[in-house]
Protein backbone atom coordinates (compact mmCIF):
# COMPACT_ATOMS: atom_id res chain seq x y z
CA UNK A 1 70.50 79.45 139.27
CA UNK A 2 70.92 82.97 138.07
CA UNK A 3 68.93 82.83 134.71
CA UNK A 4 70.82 84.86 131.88
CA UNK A 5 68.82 84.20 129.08
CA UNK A 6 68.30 87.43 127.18
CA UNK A 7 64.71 89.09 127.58
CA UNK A 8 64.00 88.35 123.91
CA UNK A 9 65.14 86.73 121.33
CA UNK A 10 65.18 87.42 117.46
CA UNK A 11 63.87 85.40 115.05
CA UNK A 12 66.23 83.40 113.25
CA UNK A 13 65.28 84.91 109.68
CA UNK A 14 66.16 88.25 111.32
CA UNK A 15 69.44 87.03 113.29
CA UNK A 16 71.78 88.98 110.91
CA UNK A 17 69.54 92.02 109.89
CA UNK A 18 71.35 94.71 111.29
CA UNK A 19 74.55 93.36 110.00
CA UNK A 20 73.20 93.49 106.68
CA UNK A 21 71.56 96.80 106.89
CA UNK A 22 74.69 98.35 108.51
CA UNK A 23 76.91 96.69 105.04
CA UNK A 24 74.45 98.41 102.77
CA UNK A 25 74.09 102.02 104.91
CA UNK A 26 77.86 101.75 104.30
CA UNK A 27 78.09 100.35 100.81
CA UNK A 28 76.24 103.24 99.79
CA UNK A 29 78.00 106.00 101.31
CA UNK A 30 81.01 105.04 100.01
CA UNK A 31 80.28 104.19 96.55
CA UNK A 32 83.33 105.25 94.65
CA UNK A 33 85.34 102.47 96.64
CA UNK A 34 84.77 98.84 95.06
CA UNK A 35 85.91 95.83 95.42
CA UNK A 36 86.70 95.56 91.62
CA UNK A 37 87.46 92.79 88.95
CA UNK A 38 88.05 94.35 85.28
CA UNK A 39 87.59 91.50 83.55
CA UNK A 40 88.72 93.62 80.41
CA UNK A 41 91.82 93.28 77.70
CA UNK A 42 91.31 89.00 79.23
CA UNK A 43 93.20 87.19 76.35
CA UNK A 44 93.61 83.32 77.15
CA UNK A 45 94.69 80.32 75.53
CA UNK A 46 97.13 79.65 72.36
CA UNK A 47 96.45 82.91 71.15
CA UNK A 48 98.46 84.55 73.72
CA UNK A 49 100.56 81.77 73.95
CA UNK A 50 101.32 82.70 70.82
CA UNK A 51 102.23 85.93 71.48
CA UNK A 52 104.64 85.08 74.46
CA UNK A 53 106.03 82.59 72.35
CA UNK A 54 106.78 85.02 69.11
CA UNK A 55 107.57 87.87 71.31
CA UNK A 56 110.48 85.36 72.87
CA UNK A 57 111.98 84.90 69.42
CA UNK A 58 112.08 88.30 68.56
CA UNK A 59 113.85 89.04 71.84
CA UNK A 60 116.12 86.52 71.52
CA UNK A 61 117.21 87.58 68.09
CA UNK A 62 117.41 91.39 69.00
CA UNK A 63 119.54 91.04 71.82
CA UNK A 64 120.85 87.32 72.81
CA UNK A 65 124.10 85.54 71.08
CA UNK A 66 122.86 84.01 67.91
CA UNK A 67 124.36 80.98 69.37
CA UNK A 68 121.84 80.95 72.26
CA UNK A 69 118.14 81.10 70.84
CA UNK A 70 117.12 80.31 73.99
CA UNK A 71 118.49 83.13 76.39
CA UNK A 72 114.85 84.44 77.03
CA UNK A 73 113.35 81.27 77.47
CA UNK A 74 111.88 80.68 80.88
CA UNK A 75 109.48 77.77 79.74
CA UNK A 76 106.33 80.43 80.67
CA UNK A 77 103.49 78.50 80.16
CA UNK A 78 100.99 80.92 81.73
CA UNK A 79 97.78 81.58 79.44
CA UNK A 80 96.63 84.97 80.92
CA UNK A 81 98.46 88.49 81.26
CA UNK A 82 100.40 89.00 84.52
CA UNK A 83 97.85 91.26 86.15
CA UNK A 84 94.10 91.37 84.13
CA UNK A 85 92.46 93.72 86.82
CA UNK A 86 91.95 90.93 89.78
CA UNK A 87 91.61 93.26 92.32
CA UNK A 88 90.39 92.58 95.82
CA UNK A 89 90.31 96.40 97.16
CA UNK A 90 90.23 99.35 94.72
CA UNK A 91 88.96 102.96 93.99
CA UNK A 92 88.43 103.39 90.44
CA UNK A 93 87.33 107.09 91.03
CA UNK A 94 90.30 108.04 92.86
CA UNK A 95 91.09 110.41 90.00
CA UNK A 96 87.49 111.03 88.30
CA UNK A 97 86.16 112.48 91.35
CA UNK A 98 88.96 115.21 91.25
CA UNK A 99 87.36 118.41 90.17
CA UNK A 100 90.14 119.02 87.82
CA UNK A 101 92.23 117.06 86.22
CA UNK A 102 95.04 114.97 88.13
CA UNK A 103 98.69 116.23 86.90
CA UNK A 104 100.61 113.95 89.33
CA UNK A 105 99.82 110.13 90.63
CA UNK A 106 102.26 108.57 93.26
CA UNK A 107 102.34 105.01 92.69
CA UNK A 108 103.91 103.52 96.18
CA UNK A 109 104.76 99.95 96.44
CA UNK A 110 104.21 98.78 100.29
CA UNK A 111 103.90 95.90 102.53
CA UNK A 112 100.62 94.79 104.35
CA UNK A 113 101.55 95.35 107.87
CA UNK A 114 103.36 99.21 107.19
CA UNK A 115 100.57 101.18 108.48
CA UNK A 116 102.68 103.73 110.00
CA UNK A 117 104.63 104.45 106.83
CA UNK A 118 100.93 104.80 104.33
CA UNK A 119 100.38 107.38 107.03
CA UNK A 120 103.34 109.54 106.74
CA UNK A 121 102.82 109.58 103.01
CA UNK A 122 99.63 110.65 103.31
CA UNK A 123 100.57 113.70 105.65
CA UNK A 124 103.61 114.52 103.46
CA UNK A 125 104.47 114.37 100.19
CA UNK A 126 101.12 112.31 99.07
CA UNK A 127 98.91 115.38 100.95
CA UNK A 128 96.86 116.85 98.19
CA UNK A 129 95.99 120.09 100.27
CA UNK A 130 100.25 120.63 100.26
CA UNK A 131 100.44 121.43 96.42
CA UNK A 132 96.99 122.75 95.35
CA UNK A 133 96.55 124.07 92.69
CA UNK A 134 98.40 121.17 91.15
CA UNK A 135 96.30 117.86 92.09
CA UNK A 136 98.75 115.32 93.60
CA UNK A 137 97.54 111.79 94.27
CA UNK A 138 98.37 108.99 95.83
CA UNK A 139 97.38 105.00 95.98
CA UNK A 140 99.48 102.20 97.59
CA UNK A 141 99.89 99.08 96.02
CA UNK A 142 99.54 95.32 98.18
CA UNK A 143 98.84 91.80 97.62
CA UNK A 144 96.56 89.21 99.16
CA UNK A 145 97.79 88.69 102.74
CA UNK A 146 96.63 85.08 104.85
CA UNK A 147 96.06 86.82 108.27
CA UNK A 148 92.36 87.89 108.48
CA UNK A 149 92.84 90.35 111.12
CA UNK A 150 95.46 92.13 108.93
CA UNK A 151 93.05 91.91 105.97
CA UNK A 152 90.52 93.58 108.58
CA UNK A 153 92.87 96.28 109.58
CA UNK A 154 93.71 96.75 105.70
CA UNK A 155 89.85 97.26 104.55
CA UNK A 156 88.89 99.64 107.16
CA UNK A 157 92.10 101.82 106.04
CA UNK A 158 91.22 101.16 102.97
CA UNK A 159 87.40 102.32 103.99
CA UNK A 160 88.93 105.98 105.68
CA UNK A 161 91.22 106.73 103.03
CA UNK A 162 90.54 104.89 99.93
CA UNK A 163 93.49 104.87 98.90
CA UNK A 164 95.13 101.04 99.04
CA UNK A 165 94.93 99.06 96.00
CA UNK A 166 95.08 95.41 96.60
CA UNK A 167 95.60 92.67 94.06
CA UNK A 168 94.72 89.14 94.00
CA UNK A 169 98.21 87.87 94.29
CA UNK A 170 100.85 86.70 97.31
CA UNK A 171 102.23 89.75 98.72
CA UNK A 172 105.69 88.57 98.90
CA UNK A 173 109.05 89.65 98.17
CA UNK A 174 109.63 87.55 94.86
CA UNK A 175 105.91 88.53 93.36
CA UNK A 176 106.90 92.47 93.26
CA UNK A 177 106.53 92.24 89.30
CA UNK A 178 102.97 91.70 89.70
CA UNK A 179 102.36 94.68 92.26
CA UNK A 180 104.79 97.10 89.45
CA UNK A 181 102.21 95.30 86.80
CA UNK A 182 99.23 96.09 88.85
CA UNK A 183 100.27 99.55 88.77
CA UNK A 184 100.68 99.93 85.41
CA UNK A 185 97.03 98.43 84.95
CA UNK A 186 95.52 100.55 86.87
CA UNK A 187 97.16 103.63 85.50
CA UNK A 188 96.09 102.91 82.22
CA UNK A 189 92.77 102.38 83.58
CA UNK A 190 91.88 104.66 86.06
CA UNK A 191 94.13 107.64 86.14
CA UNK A 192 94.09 108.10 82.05
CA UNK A 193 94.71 112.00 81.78
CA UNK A 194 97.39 112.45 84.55
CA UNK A 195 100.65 113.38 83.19
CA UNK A 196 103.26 112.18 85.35
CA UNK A 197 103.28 109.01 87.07
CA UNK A 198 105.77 108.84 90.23
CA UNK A 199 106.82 105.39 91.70
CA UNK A 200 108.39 104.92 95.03
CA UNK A 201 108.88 102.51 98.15
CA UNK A 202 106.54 103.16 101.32
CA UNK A 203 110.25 104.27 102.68
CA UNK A 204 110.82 106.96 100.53
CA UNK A 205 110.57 110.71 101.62
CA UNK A 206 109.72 112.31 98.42
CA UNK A 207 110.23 116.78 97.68
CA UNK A 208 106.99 117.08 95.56
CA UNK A 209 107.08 121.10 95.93
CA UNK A 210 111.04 120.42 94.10
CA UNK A 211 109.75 118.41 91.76
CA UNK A 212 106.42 120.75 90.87
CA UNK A 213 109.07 123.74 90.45
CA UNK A 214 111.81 122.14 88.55
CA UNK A 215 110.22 119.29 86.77
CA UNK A 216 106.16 120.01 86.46
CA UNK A 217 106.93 123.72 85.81
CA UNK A 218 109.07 123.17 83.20
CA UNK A 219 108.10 120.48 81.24
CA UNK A 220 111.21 118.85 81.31
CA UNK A 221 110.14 115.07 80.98
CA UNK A 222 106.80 115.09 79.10
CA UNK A 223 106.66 112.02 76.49
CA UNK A 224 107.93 108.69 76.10
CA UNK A 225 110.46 108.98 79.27
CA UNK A 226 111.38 107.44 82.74
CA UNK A 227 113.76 109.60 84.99
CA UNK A 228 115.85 107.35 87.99
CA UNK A 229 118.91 105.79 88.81
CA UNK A 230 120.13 104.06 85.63
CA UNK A 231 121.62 100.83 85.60
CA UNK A 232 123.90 99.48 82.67
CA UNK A 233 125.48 96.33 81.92
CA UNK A 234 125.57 95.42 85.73
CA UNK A 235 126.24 91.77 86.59
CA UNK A 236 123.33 89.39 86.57
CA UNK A 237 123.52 87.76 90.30
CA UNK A 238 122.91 83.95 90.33
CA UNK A 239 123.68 83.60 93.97
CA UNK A 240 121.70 85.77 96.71
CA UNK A 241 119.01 87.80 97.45
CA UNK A 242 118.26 88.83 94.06
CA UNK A 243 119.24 85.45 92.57
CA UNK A 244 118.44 85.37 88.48
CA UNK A 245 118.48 81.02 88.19
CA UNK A 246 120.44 80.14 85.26
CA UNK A 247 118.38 79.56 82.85
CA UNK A 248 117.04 82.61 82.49
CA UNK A 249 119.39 85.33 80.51
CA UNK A 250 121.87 81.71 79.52
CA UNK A 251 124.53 83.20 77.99
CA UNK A 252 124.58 86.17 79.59
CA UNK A 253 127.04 87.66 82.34
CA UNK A 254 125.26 91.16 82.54
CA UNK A 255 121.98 92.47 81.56
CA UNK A 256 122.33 93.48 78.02
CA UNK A 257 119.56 96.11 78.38
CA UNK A 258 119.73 99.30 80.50
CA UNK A 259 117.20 99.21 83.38
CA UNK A 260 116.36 101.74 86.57
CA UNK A 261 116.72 100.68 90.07
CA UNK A 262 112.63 101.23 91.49
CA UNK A 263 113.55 102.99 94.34
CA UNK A 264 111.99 105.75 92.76
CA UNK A 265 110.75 106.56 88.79
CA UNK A 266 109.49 109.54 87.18
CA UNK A 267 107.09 108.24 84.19
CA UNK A 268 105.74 110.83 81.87
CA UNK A 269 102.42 108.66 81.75
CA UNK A 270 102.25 108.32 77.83
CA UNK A 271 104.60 105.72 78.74
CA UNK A 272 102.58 103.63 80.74
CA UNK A 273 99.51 102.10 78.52
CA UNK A 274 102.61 100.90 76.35
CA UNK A 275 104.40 98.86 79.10
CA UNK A 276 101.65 97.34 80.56
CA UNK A 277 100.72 96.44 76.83
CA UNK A 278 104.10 94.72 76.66
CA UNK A 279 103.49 92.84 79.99
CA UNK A 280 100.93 90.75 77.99
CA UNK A 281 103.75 89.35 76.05
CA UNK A 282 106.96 89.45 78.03
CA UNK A 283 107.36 86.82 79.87
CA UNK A 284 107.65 86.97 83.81
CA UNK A 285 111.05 87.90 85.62
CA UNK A 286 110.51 88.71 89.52
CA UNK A 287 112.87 91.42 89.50
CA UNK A 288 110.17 94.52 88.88
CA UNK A 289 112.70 96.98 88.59
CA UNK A 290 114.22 95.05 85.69
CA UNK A 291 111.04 94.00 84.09
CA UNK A 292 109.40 96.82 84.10
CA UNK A 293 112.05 99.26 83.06
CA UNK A 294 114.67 96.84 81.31
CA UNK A 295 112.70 94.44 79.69
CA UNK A 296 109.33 95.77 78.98
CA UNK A 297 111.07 99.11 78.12
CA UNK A 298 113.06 97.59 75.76
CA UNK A 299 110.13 95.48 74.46
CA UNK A 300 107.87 98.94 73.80
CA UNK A 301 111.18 100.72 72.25
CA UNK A 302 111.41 104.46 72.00
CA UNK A 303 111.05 105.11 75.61
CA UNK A 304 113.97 106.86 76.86
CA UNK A 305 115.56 106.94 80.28
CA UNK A 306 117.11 109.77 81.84
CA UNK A 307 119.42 109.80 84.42
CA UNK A 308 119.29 111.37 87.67
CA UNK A 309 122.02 114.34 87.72
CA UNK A 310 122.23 118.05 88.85
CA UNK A 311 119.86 119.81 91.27
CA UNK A 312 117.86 116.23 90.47
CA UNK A 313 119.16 113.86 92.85
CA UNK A 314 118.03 110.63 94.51
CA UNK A 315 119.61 108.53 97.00
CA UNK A 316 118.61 105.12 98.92
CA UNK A 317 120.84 105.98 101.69
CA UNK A 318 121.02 107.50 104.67
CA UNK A 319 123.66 110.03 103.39
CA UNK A 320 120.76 112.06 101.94
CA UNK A 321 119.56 113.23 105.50
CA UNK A 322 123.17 114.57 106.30
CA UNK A 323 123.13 116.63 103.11
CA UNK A 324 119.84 118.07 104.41
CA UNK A 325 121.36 118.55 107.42
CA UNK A 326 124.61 120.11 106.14
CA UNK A 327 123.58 122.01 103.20
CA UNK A 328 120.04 122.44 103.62
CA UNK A 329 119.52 124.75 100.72
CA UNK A 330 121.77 123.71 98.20
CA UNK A 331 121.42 120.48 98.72
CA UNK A 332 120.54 118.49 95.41
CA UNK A 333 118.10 115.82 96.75
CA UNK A 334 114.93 115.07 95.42
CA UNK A 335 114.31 111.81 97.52
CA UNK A 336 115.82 109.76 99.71
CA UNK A 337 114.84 106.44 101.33
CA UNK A 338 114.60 106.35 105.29
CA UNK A 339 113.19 103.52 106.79
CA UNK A 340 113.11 104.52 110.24
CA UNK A 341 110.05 106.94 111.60
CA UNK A 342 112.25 109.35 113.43
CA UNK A 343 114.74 109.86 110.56
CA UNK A 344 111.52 110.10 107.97
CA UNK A 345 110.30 112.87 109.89
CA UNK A 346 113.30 115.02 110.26
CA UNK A 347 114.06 115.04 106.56
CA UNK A 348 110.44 115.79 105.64
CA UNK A 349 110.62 118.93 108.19
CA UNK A 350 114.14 119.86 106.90
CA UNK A 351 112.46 119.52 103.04
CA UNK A 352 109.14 121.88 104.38
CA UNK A 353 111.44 124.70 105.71
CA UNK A 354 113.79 124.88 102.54
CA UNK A 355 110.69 125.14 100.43
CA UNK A 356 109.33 127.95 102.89
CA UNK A 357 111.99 129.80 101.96
């Protein structure tokens, strides 16, 4: 018998030594990433019950029938905030490190598994090197996934780029209010002195040198504003995908606030510490877009929303790569959503060589 026992052995107390030397070697060297819970702002119990439950009856009486005290009423019986800081990957020095101040944070919502789409963010419009001397960041948002070797892949991206934010919630389709929450928290936290906060999808192909020129440049949206695709009085869908069940909004056939579809917002950031304020006392809706610009906006008051118009233009369709295509210079877009690589990549060259010029 061929006898494959190893030359030595090592001791048991020393099985896992290099393991744990290799963790630290690493921990150290890349001490601005942590695994981070901010255990801050934590309010539990009837007091914030309280809050939820007086900040429902003022809602109810500023914009539901009189007849129907109970429009707002979604029976929320939670006893902490929405998002408290239960992180499982972040970089709180993502913006303190910078050696000047950060002027522009992209705040990208993404799935788990799109890899390939972080990356072409990171190589385009979310390239700091691109738009020096303005400092441009960028973090991607994510939930708690089950699959351990996705978690695997996730932390060592997260370990090259530190970049990926990951909460301690269900990344799924109905919990996006908690990733738009999350973002808000860590905003307000971590990226205090930027001045414009940008949110898009991970399919979004994004003119930053546009927006730096026409926006940035000219201080157009500086306090108390968020710039999209405005939404009023549209119908409030109880069948489908984006199914509202009917008991929350009763009495209501439309949204009775305006709102912004999230395909992509422009924030001045003196907005955000206020929203995520209001998330401690609004209760929870799962469509982010609405929540976060509808119903905490409304909520916070004074925050105004401007509507995309002129040489300002977004679109979620593919008609935004033809107008590149056709009218290259004069074409209004700002952004455009493309979900396929090939597509993302021709628009992004088409948007490099119009800013050449």
């Amino acid at each position: 018998m061929i006898n494959t026992r190893p030359a030595f052995c090592i001791p048991a107390s020393l099985k896992y030594f290099k393991y744990v030397l290799v963790l630290l070697v690493f921990i150290i060297s890349t001490k601005y990433i942590v695994l981070h819970t901010d255990s801050n702002h934590i309010e539990c119990g009837c007091e914030l019950q309280s809050k939820r439950n007086e900040y429902n009856s003022e809602f109810n009486d500023s914009i539901s029938p009189k007849t129907n005290p109970e429009t707002f009423s979604i029976n929320q019986t939670c006893c902490i905030p929405i998002f408290n800081g239960q992180y499982i990957l972040n970089n709180v020095r993502m913006c303190s490190k910078s050696p000047s101040p950060v002027n522009v944070i992209v705040v990208v919502h993404t799935a788990p598994h799109h890899f390939a789409r972080r990356q072409n963010i990171r190589e385009t419009y979310g390239a700091r090197k691109l738009f020096l001397p303005t400092e441009v960041r960028v973090i991607f948002l994510l939930g708690r996934v089950d699959d351990q070797t996705l978690q695997d892949r996730i932390l060592g991206e997260h370990f090259i780029f530190g970049d990926t934010i990951q909460g301690d919630f269900k990344d799924a389709y109905h919990n996006l209010t908690y990733k738009a929450v999350m973002g808000l928290h860590w905003v307000s936290h971590y990226c205090t002195e930027v001045k414009y906060v940008i949110k898009t999808d991970d399919d979004v192909v994004f003119d930053m040198w546009k927006f730096l020129k026409e926006v940035y440049a000219n201080n157009l949206y500086v306090s108390k504003t968020i710039y999209g695709i405005e939404r009023f009085q549209d119908l409030i869908p109880r069948t489908g995908k984006w199914a509202v069940p009917f008991n929350i909004l009763k009495g209501h056939t439309h949204y009775p606030f305006q709102y912004c579809i999230g395909f992509v917002l422009i924030m001045s950031a003196d907005v955000i510490i206020d929203l995520y304020r209001a998330s401690f006392k609004v209760p929870f809706f799962w469509l982010d877009d609405v929540y976060v610009t509808g119903m905490l906006r409304h909520a916070v008051g004074g925050i105004e929303i401007i509507e995309h118009c002129g040489n300002l233009t977004f679109t979620p369709s593919s008609w935004g790569l033809n107008c590149l295509q056709e009218t290259l210079y004069t074409c209004p877009l700002l952004a455009l959503g493309l979900n396929k690589p090939r597509s993302y990549k021709k628009a992004w060259s088409l948007i490099k060589k119009r800013n050449e010029k």
